[in-house]
C-alpha atoms as a PDB file:
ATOM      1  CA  UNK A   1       0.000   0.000   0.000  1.00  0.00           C
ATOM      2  CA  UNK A   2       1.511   3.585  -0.827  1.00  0.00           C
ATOM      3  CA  UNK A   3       2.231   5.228   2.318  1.00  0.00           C
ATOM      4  CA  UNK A   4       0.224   7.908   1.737  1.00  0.00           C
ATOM      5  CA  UNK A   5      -3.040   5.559   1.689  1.00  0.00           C
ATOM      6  CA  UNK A   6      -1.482   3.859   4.504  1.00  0.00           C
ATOM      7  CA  UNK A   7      -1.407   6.605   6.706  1.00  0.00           C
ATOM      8  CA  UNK A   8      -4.665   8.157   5.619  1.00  0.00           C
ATOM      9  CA  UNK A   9      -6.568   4.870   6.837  1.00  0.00           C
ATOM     10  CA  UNK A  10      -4.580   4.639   9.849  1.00  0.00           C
ATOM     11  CA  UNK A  11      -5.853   8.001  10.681  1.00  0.00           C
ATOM     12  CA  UNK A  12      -9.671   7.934   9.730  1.00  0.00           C
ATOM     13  CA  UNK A  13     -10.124   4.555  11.797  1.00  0.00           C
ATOM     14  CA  UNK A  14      -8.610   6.377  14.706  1.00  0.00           C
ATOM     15  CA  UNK A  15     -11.283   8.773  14.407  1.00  0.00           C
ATOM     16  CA  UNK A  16     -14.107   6.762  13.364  1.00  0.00           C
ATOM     17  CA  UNK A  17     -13.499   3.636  15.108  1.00  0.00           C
ATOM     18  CA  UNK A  18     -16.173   2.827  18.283  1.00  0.00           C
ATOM     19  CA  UNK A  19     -13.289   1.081  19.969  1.00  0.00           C
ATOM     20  CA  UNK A  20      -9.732   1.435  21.356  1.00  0.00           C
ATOM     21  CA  UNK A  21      -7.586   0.716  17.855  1.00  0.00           C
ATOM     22  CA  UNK A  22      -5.180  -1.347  19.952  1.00  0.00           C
ATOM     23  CA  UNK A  23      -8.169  -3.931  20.288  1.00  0.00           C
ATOM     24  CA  UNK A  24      -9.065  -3.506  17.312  1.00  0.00           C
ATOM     25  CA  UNK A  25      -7.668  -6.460  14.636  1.00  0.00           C
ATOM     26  CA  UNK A  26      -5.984  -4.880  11.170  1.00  0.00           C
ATOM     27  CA  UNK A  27      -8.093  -4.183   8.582  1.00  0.00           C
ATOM     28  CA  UNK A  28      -8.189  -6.010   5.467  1.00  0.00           C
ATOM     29  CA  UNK A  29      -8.590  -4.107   2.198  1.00  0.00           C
ATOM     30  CA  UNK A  30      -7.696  -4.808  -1.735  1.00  0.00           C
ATOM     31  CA  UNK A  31      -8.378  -3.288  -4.756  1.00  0.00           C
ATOM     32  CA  UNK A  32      -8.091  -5.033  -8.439  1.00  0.00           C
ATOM     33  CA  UNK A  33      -8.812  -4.093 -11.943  1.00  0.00           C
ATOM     34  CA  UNK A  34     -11.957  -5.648 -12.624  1.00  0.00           C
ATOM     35  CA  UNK A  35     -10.802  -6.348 -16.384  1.00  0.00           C
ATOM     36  CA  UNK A  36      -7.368  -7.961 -15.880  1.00  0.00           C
ATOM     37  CA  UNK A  37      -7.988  -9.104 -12.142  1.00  0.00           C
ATOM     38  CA  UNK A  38      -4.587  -7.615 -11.385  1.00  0.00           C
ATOM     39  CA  UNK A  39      -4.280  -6.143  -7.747  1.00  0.00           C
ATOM     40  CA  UNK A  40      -3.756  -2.697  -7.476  1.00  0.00           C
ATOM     41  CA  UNK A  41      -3.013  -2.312  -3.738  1.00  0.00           C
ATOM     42  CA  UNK A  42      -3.768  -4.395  -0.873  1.00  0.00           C
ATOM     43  CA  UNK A  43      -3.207  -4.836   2.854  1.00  0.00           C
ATOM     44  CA  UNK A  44      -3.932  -7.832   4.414  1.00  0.00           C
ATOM     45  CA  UNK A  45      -5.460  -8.886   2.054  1.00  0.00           C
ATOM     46  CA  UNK A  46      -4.795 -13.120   2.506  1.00  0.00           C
ATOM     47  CA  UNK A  47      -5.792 -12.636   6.461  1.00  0.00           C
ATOM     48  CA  UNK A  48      -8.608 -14.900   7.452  1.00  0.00           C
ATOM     49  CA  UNK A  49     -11.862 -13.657   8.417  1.00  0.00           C
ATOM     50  CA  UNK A  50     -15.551 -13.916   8.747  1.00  0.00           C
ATOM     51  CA  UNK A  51     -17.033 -12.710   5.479  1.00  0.00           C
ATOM     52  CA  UNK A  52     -21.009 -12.028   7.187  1.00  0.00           C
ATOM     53  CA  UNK A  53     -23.166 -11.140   4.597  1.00  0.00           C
ATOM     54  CA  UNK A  54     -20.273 -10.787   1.743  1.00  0.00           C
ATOM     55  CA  UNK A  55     -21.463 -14.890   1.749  1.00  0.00           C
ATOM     56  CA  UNK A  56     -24.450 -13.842  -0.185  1.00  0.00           C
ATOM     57  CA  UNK A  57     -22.427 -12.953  -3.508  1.00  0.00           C
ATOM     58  CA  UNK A  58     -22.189 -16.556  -3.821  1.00  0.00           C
ATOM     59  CA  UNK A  59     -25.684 -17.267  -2.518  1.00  0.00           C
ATOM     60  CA  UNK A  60     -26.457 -15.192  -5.271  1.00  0.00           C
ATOM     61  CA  UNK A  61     -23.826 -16.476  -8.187  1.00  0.00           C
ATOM     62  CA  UNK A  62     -25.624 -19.682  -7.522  1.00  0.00           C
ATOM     63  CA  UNK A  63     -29.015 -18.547  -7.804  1.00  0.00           C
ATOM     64  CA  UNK A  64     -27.722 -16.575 -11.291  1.00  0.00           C
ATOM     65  CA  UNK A  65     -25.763 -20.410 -12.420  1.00  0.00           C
ATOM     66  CA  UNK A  66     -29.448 -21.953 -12.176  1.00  0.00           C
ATOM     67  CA  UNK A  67     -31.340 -19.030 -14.200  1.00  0.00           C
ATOM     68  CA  UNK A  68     -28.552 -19.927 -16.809  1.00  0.00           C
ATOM     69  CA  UNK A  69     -29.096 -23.716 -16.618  1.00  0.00           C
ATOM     70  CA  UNK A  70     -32.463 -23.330 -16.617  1.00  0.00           C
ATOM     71  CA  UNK A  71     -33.595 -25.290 -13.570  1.00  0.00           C
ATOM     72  CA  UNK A  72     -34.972 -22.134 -12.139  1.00  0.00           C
ATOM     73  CA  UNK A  73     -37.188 -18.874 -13.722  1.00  0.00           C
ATOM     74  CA  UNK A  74     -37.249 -15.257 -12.053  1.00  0.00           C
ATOM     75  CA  UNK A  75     -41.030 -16.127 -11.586  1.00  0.00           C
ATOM     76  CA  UNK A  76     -40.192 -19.600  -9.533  1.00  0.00           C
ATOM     77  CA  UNK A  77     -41.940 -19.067  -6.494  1.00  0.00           C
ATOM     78  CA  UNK A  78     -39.634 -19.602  -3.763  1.00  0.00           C
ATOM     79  CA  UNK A  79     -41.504 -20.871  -0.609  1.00  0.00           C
ATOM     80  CA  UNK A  80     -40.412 -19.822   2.878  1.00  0.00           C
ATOM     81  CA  UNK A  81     -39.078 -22.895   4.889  1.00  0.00           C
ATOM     82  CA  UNK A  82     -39.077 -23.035   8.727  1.00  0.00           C
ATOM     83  CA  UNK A  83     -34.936 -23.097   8.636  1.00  0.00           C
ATOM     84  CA  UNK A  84     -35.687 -19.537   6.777  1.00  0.00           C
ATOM     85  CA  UNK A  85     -38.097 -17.969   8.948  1.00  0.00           C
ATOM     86  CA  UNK A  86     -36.068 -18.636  12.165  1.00  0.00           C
ATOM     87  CA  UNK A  87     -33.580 -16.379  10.514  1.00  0.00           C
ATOM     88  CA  UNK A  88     -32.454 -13.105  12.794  1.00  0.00           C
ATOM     89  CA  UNK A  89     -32.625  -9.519  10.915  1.00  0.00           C
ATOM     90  CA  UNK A  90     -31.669  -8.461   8.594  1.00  0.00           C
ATOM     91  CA  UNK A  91     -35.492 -10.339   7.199  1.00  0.00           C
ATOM     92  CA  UNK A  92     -38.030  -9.523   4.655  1.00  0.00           C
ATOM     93  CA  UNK A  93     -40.307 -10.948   7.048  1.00  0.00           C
ATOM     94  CA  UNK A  94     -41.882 -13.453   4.653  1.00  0.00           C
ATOM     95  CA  UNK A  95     -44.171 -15.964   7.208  1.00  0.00           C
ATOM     96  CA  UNK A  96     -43.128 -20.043   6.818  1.00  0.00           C
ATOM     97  CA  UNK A  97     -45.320 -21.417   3.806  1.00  0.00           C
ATOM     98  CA  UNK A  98     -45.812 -18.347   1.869  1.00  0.00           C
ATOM     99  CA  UNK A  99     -44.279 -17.384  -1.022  1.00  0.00           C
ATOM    100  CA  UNK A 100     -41.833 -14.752  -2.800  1.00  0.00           C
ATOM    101  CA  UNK A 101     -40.867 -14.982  -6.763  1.00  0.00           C
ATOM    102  CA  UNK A 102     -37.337 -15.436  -7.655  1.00  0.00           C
ATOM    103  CA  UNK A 103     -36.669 -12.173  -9.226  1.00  0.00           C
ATOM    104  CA  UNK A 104     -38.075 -10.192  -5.788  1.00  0.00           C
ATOM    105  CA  UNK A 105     -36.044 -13.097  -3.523  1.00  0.00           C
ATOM    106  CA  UNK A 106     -33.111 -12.262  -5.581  1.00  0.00           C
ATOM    107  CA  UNK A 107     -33.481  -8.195  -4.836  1.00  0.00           C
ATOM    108  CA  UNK A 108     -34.168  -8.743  -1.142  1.00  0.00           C
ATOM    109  CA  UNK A 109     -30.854 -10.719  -0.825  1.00  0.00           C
ATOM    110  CA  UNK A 110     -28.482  -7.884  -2.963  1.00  0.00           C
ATOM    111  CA  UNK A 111     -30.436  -4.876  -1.555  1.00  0.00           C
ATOM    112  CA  UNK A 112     -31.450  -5.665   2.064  1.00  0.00           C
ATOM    113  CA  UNK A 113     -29.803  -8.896   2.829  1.00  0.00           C
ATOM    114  CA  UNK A 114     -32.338 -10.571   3.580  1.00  0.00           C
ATOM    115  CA  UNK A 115     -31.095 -13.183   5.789  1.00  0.00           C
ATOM    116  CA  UNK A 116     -34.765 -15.488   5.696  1.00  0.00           C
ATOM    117  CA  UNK A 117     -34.453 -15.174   1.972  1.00  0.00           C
ATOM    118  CA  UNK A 118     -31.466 -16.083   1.356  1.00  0.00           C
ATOM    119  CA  UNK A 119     -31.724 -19.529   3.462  1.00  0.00           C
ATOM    120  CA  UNK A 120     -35.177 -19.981   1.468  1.00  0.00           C
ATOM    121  CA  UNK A 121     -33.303 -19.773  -1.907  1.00  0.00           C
ATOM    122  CA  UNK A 122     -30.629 -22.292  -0.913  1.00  0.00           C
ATOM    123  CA  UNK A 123     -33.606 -25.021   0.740  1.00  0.00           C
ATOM    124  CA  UNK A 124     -35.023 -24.648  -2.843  1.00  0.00           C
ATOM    125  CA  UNK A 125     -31.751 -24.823  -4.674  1.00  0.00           C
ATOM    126  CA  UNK A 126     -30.199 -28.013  -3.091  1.00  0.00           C
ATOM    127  CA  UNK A 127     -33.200 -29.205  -0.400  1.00  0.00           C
ATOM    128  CA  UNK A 128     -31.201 -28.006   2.583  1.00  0.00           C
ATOM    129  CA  UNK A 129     -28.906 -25.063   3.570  1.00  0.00           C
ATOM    130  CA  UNK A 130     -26.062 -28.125   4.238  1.00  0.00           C
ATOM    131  CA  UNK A 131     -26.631 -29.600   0.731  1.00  0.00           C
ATOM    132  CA  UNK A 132     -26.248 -26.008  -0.574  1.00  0.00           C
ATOM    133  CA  UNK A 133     -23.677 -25.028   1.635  1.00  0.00           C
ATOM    134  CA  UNK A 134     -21.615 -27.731  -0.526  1.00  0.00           C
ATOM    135  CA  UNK A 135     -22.781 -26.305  -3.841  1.00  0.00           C
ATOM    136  CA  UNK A 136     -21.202 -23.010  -2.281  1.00  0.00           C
ATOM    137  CA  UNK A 137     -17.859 -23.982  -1.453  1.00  0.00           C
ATOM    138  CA  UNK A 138     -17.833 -26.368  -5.085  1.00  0.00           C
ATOM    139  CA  UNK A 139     -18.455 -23.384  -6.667  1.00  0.00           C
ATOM    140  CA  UNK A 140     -15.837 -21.344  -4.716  1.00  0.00           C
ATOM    141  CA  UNK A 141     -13.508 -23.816  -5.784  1.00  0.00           C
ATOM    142  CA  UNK A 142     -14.182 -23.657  -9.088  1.00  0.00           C
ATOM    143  CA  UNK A 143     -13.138 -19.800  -9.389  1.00  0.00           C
ATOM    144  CA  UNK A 144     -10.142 -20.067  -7.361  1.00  0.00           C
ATOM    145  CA  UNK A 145     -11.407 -18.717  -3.931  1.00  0.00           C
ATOM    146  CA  UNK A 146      -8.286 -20.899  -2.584  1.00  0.00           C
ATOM    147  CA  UNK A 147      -8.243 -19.877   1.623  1.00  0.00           C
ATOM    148  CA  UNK A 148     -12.929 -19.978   1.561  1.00  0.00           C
ATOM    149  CA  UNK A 149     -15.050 -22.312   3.112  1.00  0.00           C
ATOM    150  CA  UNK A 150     -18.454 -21.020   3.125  1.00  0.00           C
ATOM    151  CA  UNK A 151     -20.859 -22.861   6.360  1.00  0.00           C
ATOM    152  CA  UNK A 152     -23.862 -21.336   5.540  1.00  0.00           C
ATOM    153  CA  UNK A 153     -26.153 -19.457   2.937  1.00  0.00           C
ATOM    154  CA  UNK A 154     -25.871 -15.713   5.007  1.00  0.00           C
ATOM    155  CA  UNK A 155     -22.549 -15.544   6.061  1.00  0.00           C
ATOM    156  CA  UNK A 156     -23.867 -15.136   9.655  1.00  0.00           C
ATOM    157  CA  UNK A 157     -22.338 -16.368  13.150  1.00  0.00           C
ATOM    158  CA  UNK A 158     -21.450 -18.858  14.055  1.00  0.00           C
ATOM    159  CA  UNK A 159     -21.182 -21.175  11.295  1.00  0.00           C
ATOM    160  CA  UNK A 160     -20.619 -18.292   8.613  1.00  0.00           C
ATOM    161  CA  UNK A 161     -17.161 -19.746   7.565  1.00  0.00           C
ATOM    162  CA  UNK A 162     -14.132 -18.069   7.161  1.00  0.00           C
ATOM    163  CA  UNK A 163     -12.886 -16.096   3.593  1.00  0.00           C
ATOM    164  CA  UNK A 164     -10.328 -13.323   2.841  1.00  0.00           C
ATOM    165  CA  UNK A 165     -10.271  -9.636   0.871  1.00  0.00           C
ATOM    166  CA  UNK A 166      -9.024 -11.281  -1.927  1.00  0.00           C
ATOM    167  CA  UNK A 167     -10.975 -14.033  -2.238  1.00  0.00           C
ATOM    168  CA  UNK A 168     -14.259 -12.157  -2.328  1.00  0.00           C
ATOM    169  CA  UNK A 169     -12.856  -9.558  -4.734  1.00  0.00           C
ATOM    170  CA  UNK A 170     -11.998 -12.871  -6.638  1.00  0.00           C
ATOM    171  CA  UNK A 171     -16.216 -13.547  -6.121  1.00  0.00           C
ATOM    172  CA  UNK A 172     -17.131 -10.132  -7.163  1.00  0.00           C
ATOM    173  CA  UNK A 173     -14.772 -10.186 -10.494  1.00  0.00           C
ATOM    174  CA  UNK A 174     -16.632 -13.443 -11.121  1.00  0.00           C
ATOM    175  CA  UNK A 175     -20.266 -11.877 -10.147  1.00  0.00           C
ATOM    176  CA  UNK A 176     -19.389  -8.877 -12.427  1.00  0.00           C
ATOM    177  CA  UNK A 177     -17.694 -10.761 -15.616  1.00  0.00           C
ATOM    178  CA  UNK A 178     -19.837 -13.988 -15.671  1.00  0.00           C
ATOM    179  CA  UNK A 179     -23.679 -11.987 -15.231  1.00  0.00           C
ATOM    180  CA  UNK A 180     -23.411  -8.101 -16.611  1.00  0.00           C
ATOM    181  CA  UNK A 181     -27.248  -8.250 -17.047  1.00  0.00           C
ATOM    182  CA  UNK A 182     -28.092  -9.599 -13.605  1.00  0.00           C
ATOM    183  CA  UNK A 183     -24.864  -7.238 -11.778  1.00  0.00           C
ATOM    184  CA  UNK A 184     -27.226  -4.684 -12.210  1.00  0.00           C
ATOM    185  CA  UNK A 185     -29.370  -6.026  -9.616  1.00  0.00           C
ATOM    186  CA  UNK A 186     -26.538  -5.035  -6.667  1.00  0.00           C
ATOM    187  CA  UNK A 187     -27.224  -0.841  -7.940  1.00  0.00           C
ATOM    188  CA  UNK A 188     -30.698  -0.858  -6.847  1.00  0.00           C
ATOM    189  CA  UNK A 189     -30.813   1.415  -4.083  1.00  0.00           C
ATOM    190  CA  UNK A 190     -34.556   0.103  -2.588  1.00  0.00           C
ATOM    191  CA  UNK A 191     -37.465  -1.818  -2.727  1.00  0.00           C
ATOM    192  CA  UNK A 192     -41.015  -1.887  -1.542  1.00  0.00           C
ATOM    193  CA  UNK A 193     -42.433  -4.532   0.282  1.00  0.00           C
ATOM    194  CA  UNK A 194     -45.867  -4.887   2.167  1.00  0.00           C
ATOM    195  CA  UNK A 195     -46.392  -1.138   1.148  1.00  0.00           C
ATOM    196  CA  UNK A 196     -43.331   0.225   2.620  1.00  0.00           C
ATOM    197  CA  UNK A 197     -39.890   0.793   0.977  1.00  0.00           C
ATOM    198  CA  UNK A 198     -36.912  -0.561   2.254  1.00  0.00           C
ATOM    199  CA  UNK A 199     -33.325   1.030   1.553  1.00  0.00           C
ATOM    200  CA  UNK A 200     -30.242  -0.587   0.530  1.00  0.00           C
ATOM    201  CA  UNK A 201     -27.540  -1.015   2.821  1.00  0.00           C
ATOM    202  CA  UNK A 202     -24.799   0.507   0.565  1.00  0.00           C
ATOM    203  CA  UNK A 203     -25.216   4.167   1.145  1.00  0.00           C
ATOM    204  CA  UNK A 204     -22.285   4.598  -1.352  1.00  0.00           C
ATOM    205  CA  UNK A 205     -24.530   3.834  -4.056  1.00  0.00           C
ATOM    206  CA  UNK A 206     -25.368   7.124  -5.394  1.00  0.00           C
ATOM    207  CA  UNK A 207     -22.641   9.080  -3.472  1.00  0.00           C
ATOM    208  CA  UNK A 208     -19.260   7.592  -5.089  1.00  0.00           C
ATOM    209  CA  UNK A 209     -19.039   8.253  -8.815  1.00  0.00           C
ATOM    210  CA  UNK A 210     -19.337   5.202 -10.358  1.00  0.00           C
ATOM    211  CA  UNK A 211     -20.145   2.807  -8.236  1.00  0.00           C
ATOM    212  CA  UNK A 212     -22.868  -0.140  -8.594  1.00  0.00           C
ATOM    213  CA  UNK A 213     -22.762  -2.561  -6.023  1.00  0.00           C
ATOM    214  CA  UNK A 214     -21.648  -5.066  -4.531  1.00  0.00           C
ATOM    215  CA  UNK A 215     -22.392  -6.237  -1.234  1.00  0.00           C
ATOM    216  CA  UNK A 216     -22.421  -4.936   2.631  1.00  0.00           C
ATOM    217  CA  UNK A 217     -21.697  -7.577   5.461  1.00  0.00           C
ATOM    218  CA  UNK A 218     -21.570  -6.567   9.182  1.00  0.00           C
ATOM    219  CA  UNK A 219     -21.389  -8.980  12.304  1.00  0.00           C
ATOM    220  CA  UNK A 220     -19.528  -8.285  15.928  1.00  0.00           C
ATOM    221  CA  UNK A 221     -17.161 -11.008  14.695  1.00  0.00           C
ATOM    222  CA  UNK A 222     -16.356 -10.041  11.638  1.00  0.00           C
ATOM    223  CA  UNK A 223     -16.802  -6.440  11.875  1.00  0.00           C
ATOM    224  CA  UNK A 224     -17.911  -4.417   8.933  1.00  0.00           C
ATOM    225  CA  UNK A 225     -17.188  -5.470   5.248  1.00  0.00           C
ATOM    226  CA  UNK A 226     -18.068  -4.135   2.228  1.00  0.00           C
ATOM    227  CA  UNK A 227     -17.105  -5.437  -1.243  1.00  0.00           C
ATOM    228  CA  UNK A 228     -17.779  -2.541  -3.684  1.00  0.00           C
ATOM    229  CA  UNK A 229     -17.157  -2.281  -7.629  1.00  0.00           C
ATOM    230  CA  UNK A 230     -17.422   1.506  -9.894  1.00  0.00           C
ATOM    231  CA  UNK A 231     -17.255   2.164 -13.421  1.00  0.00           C
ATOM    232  CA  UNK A 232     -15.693   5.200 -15.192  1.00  0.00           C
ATOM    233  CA  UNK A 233     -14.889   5.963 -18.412  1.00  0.00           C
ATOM    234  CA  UNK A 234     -15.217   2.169 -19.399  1.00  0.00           C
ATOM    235  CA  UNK A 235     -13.040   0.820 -17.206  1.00  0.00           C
ATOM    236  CA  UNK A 236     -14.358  -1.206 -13.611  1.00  0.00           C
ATOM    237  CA  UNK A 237     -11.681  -1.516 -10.526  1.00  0.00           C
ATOM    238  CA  UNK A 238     -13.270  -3.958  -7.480  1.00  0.00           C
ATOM    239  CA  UNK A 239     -12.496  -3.019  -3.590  1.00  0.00           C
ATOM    240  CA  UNK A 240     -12.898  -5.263  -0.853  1.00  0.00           C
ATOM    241  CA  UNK A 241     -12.822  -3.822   2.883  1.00  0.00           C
ATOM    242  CA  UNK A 242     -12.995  -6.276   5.614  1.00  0.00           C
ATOM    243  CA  UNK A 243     -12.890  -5.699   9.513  1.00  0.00           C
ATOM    244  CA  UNK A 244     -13.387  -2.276   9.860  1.00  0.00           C
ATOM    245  CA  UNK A 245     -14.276  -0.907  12.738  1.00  0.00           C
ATOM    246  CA  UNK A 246     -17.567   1.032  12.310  1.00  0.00           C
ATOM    247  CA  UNK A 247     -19.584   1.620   8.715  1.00  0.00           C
ATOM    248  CA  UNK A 248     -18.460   5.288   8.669  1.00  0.00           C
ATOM    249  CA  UNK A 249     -14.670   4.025   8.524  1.00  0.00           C
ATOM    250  CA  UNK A 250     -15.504   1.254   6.279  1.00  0.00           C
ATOM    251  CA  UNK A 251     -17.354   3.450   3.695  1.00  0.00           C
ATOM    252  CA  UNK A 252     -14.586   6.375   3.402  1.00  0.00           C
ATOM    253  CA  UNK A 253     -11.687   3.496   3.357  1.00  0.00           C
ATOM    254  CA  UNK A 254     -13.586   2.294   0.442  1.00  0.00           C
ATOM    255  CA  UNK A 255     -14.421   5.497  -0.921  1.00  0.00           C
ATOM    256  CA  UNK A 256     -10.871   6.477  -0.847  1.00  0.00           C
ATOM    257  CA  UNK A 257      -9.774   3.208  -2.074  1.00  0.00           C
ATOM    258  CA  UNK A 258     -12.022   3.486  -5.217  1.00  0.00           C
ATOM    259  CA  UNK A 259     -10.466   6.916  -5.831  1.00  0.00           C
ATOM    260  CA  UNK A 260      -7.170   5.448  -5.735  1.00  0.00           C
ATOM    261  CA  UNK A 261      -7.613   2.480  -7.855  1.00  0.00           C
ATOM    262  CA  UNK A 262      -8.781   4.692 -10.861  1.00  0.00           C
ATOM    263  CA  UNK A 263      -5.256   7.175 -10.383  1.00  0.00           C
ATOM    264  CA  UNK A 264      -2.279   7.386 -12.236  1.00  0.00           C
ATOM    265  CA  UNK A 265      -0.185   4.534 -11.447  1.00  0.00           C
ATOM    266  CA  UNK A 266       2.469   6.479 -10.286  1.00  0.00           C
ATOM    267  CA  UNK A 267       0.306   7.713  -7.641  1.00  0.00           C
ATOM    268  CA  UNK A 268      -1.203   4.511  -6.708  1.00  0.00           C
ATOM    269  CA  UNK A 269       2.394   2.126  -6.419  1.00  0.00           C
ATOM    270  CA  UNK A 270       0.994   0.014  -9.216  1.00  0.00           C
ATOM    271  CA  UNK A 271       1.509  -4.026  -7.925  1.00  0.00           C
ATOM    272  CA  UNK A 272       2.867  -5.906 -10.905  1.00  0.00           C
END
């Protein structure tokens, strides 16, 4: 990382961090060209780490392998199981033995993270959330997510498994590159259900210029994550922030990160 950046975080997670830094563990943090998959900058980037809700871009990629096989439709209605209702917030709030379409299941996991859904999806997919648990870490596999183990379909405690910055930019390159219809999905900033709206949890989305997604994750254990992706001028650069200390500190490190990854090399200490 160039020093400048280096110092620049140090500082704004002193000042934004709920907790003494000295307790706090480092923060991971990577940034790659989305095109070439090379790595711009990174800092602990290969530590190990709870990836919370950053677990759902592959809940998703699965979801997005079946539309392509054709075993599922975005109107598939997707019933809510008994595993999926006992899920803790975030929740749609669908009740156990009523039903949600694909297409809407598939927003209220990339926009609100819906922890119920997401379970729901992964019953229907593979009959259980430990048969589909398997399809997830296959699948990992299979795209070179090397130091991953996925233990559940939401990424949540205390089975959520373990994954790294670079691995789940690795997930997001693949989210981006393999589905550029669906991607679009991750820049919807809201949706309505029962009546009432319901924001996105990536406030960046509409503040950074650029960006489109990906994913928010947050538990005490992990911390907060974000794995975020912007377009400019046709080119895409992926950052990954894992571990920081509050969501103010998380969103300006990947803010600033973004910024950086679309500079001058010279200014960024290209990694070759």
């Amino acid at each position: 990382m160039s020093h400048l950046l280096r110092v620049a975080s140090a500082l704004l997670l002193l000042i934004l961090a709920p907790v003494p830094a000295a307790r706090a563990a480092p923060v991971s943090q990577i940034v790659m060209d989305a095109a070439t998959g090379q790595v711009l900058e990174a800092e602990n980037a290969d530590r190990v780490r709870p990836p919370a809700s950053l677990a759902k871009m592959m809940t998703l990629l699965l979801v997005f392998d079946a539309l392509d096989a054709g075993t599922l439709k975005p109107g598939t209605p997707i019933r809510m199981t008994a595993a999926g209702e006992r899920q803790q917030p975030s929740r749609l709030g669908l009740r156990r033995g009523r039903t949600i379409r694909l297409d809407a299941a598939m927003r209220a996991i990339a926009v609100i993270s819906a922890n119920d859904i997401a379970v729901a999806v992964g019953d229907r997919l593979a009959g259980d959330e430990r048969a589909f648990v398997r399809l997830m870490n296959k699948r990992a596999k299979a795209i070179g997510m090397t130091a991953t183990t996925f233990g559940n379909a939401t990424g949540l405690a205390p089975a959520g498994g373990r994954s790294t910055a670079r691995d789940m930019a690795i997930l997001a390159r693949h989210l981006i590159r393999a589905n550029p219809g669906r991607y679009r999905l991750f820049a919807t900033r809201s949706i309505r259900w029962e009546g009432r709206s319901r924001p996105s949890h990536n406030k960046l989305l509409g503040k950074v210029a650029g960006l489109d997604g990906l994913k928010t994750g947050y538990t005490v254990e992990a911390g907060f994550n974000l794995a975020a992706s912007a377009r400019r001028a046709g080119r895409r650069v992926i950052v990954v922030v894992m571990g920081a200390p509050s969501a103010g500190a998380r969103d300006l490190l990947v803010s600033n990160l973004i910024e950086l990854g679309f500079s001058e090399p010279r200014r960024r200490g290209i990694r070759r």
